[in-house]
C-alpha atoms as a PDB file:
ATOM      1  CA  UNK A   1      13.458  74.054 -44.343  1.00  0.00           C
ATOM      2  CA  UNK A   2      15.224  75.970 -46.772  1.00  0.00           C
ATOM      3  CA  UNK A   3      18.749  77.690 -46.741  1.00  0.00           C
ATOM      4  CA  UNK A   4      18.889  81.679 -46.600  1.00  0.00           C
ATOM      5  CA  UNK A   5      19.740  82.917 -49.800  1.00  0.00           C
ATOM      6  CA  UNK A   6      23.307  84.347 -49.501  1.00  0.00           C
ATOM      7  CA  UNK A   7      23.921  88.044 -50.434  1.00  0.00           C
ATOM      8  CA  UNK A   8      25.294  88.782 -54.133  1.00  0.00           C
ATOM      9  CA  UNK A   9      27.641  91.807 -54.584  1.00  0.00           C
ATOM     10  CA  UNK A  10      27.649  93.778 -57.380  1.00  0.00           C
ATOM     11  CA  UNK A  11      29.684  96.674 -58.472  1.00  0.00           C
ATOM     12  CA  UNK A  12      27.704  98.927 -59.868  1.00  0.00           C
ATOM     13  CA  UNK A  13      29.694 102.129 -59.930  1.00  0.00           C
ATOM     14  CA  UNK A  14      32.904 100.892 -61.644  1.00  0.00           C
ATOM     15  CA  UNK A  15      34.425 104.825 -62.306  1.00  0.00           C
ATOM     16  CA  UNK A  16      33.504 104.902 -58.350  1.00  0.00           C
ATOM     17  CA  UNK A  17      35.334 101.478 -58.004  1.00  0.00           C
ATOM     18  CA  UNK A  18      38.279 102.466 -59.916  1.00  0.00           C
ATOM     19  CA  UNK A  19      38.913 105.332 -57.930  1.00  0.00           C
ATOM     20  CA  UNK A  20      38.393 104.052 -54.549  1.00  0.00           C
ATOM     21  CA  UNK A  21      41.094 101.097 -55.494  1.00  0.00           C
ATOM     22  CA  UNK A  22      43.898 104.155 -56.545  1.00  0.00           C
ATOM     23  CA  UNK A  23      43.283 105.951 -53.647  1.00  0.00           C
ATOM     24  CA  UNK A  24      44.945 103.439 -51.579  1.00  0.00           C
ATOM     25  CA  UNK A  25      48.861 104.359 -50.489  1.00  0.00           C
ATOM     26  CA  UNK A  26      50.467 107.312 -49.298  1.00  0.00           C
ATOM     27  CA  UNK A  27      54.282 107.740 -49.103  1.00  0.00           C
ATOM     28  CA  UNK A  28      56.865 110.648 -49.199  1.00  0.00           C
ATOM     29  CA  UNK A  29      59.388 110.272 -51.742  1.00  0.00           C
ATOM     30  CA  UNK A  30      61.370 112.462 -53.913  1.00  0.00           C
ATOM     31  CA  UNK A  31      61.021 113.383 -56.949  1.00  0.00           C
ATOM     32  CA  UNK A  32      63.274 115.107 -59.762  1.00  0.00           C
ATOM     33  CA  UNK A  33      61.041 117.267 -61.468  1.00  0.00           C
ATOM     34  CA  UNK A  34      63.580 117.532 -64.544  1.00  0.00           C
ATOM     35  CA  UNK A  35      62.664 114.359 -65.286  1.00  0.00           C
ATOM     36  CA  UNK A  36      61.405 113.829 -68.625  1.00  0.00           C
ATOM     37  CA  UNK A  37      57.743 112.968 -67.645  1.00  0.00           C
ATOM     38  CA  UNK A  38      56.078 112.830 -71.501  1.00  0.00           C
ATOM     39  CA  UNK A  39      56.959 111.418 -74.219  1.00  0.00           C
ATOM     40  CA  UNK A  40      58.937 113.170 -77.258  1.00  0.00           C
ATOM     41  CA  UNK A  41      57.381 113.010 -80.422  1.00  0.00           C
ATOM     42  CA  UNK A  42      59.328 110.041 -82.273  1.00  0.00           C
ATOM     43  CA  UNK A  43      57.719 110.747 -86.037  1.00  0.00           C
ATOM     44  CA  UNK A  44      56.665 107.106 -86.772  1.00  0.00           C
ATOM     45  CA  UNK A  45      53.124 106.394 -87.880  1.00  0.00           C
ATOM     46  CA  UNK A  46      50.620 105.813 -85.402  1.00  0.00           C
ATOM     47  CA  UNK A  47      49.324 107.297 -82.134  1.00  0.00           C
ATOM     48  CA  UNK A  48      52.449 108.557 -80.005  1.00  0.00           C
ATOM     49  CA  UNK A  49      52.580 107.130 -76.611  1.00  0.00           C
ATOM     50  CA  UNK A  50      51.957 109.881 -74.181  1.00  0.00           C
ATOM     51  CA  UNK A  51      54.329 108.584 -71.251  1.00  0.00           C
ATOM     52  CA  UNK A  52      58.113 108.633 -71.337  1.00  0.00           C
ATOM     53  CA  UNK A  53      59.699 105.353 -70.531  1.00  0.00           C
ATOM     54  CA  UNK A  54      61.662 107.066 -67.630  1.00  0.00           C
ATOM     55  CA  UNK A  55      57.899 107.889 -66.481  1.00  0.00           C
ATOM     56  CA  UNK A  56      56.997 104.046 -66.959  1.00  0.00           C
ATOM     57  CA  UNK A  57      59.776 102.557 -65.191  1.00  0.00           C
ATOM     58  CA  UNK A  58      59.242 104.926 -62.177  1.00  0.00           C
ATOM     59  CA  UNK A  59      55.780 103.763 -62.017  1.00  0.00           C
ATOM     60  CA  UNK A  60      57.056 100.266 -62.605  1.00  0.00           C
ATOM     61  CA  UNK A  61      59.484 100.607 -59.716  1.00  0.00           C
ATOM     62  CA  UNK A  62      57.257 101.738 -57.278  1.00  0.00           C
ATOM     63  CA  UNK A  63      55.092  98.260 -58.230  1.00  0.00           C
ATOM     64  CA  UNK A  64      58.065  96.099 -57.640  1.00  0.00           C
ATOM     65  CA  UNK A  65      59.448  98.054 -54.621  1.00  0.00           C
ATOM     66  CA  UNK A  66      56.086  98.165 -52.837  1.00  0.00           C
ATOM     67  CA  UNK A  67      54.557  94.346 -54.446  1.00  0.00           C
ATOM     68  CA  UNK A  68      51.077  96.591 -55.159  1.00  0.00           C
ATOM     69  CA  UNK A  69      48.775  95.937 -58.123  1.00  0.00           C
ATOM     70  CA  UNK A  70      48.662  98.254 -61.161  1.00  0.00           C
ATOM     71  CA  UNK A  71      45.911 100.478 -59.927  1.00  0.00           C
ATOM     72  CA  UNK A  72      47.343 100.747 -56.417  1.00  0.00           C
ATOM     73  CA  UNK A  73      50.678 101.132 -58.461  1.00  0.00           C
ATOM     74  CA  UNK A  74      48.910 104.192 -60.272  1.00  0.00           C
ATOM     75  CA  UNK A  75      46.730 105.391 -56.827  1.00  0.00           C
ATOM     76  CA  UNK A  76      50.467 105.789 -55.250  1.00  0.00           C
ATOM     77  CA  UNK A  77      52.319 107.557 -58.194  1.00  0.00           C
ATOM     78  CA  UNK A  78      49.535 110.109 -58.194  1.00  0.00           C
ATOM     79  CA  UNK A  79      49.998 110.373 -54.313  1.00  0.00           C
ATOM     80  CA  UNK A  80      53.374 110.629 -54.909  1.00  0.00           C
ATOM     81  CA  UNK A  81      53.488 113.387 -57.275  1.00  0.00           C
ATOM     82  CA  UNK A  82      50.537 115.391 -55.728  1.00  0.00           C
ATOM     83  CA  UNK A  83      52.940 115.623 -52.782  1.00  0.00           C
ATOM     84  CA  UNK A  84      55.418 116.157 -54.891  1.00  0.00           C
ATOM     85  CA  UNK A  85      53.747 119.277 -55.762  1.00  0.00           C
ATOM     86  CA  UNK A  86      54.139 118.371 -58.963  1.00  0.00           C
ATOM     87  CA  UNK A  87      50.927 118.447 -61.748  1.00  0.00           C
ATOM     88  CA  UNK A  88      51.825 116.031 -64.137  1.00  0.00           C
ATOM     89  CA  UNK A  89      49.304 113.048 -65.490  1.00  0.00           C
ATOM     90  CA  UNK A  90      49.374 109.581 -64.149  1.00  0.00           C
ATOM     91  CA  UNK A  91      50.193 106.730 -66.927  1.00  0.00           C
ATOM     92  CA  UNK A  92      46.362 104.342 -65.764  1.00  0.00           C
ATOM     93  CA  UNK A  93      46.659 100.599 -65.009  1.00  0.00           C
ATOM     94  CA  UNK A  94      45.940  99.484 -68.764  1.00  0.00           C
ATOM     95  CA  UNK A  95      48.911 101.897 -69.480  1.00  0.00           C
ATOM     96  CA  UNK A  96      51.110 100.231 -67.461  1.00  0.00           C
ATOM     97  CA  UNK A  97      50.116  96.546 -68.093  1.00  0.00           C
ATOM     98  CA  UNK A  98      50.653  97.344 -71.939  1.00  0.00           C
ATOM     99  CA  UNK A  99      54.071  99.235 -71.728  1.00  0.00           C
ATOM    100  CA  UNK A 100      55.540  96.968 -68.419  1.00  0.00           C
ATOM    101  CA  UNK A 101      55.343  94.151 -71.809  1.00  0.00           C
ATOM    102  CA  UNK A 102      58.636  96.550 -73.459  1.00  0.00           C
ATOM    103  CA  UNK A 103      60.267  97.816 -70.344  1.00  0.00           C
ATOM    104  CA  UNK A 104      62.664  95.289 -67.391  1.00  0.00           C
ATOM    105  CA  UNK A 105      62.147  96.807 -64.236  1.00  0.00           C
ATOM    106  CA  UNK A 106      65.400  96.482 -62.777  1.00  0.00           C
ATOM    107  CA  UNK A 107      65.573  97.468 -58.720  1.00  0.00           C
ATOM    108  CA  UNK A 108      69.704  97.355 -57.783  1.00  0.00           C
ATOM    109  CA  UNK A 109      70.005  95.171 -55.156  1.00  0.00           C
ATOM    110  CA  UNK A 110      71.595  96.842 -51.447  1.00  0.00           C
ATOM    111  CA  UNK A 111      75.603  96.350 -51.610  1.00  0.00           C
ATOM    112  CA  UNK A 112      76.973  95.726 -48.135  1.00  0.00           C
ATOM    113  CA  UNK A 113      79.575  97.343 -46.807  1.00  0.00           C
ATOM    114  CA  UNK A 114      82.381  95.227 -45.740  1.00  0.00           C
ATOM    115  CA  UNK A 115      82.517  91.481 -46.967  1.00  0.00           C
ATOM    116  CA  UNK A 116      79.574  89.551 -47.946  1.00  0.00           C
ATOM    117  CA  UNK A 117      78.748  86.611 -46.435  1.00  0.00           C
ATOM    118  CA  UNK A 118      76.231  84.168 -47.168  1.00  0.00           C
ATOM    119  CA  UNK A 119      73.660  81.298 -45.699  1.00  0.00           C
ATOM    120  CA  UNK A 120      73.504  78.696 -48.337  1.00  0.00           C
ATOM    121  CA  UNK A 121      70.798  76.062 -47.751  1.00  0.00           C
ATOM    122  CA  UNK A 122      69.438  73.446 -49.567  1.00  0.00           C
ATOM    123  CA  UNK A 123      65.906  71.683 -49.864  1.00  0.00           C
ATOM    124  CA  UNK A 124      64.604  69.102 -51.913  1.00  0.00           C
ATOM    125  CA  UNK A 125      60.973  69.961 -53.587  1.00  0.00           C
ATOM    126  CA  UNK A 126      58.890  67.070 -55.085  1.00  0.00           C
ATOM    127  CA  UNK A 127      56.787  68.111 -58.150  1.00  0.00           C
ATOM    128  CA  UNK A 128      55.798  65.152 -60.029  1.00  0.00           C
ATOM    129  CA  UNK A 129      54.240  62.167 -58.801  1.00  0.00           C
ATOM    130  CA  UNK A 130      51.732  60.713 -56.307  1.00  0.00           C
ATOM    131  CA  UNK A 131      50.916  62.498 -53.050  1.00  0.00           C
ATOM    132  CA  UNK A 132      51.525  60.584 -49.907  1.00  0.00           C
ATOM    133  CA  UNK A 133      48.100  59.157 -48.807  1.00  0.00           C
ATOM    134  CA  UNK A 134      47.584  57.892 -52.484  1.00  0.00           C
ATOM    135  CA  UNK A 135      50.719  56.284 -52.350  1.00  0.00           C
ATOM    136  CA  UNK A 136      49.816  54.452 -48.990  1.00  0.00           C
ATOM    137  CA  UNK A 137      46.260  53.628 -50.421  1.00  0.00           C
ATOM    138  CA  UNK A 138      46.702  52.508 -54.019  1.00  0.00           C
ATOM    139  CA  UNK A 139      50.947  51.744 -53.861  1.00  0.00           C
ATOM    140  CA  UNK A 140      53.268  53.919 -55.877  1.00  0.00           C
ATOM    141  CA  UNK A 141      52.114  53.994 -59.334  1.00  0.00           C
ATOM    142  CA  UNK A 142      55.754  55.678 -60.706  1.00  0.00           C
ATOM    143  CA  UNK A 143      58.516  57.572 -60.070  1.00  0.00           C
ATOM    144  CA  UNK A 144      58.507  60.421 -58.017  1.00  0.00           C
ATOM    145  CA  UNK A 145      60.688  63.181 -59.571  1.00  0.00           C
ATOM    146  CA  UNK A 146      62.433  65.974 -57.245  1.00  0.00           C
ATOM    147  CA  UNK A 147      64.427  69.121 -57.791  1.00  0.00           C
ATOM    148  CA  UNK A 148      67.034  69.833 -55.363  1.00  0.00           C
ATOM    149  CA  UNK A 149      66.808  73.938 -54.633  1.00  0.00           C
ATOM    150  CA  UNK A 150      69.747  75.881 -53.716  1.00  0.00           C
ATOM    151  CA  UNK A 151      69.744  79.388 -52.050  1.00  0.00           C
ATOM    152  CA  UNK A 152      72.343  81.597 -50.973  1.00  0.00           C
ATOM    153  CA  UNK A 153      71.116  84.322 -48.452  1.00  0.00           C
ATOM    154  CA  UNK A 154      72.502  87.430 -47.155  1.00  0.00           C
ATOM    155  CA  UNK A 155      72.287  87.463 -43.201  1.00  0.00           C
ATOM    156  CA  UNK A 156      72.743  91.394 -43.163  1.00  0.00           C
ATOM    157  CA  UNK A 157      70.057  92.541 -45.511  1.00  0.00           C
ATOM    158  CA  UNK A 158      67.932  89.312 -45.681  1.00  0.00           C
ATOM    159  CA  UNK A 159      68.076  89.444 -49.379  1.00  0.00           C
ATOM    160  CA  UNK A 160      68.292  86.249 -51.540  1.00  0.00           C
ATOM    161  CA  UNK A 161      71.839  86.962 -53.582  1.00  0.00           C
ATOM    162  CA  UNK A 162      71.617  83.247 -55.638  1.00  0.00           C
ATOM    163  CA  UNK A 163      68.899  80.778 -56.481  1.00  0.00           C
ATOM    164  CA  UNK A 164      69.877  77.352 -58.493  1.00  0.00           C
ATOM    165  CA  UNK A 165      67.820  74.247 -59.331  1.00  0.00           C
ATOM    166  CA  UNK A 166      69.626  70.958 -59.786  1.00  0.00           C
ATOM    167  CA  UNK A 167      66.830  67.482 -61.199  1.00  0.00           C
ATOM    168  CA  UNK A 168      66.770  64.752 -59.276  1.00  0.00           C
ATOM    169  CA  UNK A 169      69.030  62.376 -61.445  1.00  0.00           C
ATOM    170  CA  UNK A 170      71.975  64.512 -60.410  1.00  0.00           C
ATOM    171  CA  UNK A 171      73.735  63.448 -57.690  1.00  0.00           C
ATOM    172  CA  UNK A 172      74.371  65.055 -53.847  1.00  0.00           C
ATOM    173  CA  UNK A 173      77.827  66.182 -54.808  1.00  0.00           C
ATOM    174  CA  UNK A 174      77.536  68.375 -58.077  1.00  0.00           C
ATOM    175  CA  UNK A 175      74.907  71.198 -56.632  1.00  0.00           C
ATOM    176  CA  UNK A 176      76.624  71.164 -53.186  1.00  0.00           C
ATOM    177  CA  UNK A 177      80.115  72.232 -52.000  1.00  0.00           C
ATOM    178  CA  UNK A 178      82.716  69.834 -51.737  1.00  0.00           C
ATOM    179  CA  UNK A 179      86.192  69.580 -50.880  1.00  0.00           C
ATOM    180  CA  UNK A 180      89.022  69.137 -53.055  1.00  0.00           C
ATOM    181  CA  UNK A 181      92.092  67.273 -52.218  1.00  0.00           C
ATOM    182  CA  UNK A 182      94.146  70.058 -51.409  1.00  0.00           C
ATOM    183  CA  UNK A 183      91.630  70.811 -48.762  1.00  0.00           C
ATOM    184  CA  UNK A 184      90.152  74.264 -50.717  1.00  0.00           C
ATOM    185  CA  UNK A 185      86.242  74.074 -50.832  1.00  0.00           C
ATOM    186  CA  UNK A 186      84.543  74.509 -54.057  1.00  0.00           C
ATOM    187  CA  UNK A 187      80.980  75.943 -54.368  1.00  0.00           C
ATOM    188  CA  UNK A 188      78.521  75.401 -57.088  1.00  0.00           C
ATOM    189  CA  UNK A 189      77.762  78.274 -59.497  1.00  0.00           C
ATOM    190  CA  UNK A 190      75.379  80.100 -59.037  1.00  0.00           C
ATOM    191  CA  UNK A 191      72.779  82.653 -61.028  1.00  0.00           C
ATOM    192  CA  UNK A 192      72.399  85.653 -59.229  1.00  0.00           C
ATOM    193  CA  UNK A 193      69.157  87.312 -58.564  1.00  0.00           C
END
């Protein structure tokens, strides 16, 4: 007996494709519509890019803010703007992969009101060595290396404030808090996100 063949997709309309795939997200935002939306001419050689790079990071910050792909990223600008009333162009996904390479999307992070406080937690995460059944089968072959990961969290907003990675051959008491003899507790350093 043999097997059904399985069906094959194929995309055979890829302009069709393409706009299906922007047309996905809706939102109401504002929008300042003195906002320098095309480029200025620069006078260097070459093609002049078409988008200003307050244009680009708007874009950009709408990928970040809502964790969507380029051409959802460029489906939702033209949402936005359309409700926006507003008739400029949309920068397309190729635009925005090639420019996001020059431009750091920076999205400020929300400042609480009164004093922050912060969960800090620990975990250890193994990345190098055997897994646990080949251990038990074949014995351990090396040594298993770890990195010890540190988060600081804040309980109002849920937002991760700090993130630091101490290796394995450091010991318990230099990426954790400890107490100093005149009874003040000291907390590692960390990067904030």
């Amino acid at each position: 007996m043999s097997k059904p063949s399985s069906a094959r997709y194929r995309t055979t309309n890829w302009s069709s494709d393409n706009a299906s795939l922007r047309k996905r997200g809706s939102l109401l935002i504002w929008v300042d519509k003195d906002m320098t939306w095309r480029a200025p001419r620069d006078g260097r050689p070459g093609r002049p890019a078409v988008f200003s790079d307050a244009a680009i990071q708007f874009c950009l910050s709408i990928k970040v803010l809502f964790k969507l792909p380029l051409r959802q990223t460029a489906g939702m600008v033209a949402s936005l703007l359309r409700l926006a009333g507003l008739d400029w162009p949309v920068p397309d996904f190729s635009t925005l992969c090639r420019r996001q390479k020059t431009l750091a999307v920076q999205v400020p992070y929300r400042r609480a009101d009164g004093p922050l406080n912060l969960l800090v937690d620990s975990t250890g995460i193994k990345f190098l060595g055997d897994g646990e059944w080949q251990a038990r089968k074949h014995g351990v072959q090396g040594r298993r290396q770890w990195r010890k990961v540190h988060l600081a969290m804040d309980p109002a907003t849920a937002d991760i404030r700090a993130v630091e990675f101490t290796p394995s051959r450091d010991g318990p008491s230099r990426g954790s808090a400890s107490q100093t003899t005149a009874g003040q507790w000291t907390a590692p350093c960390f990067r904030t996100c």
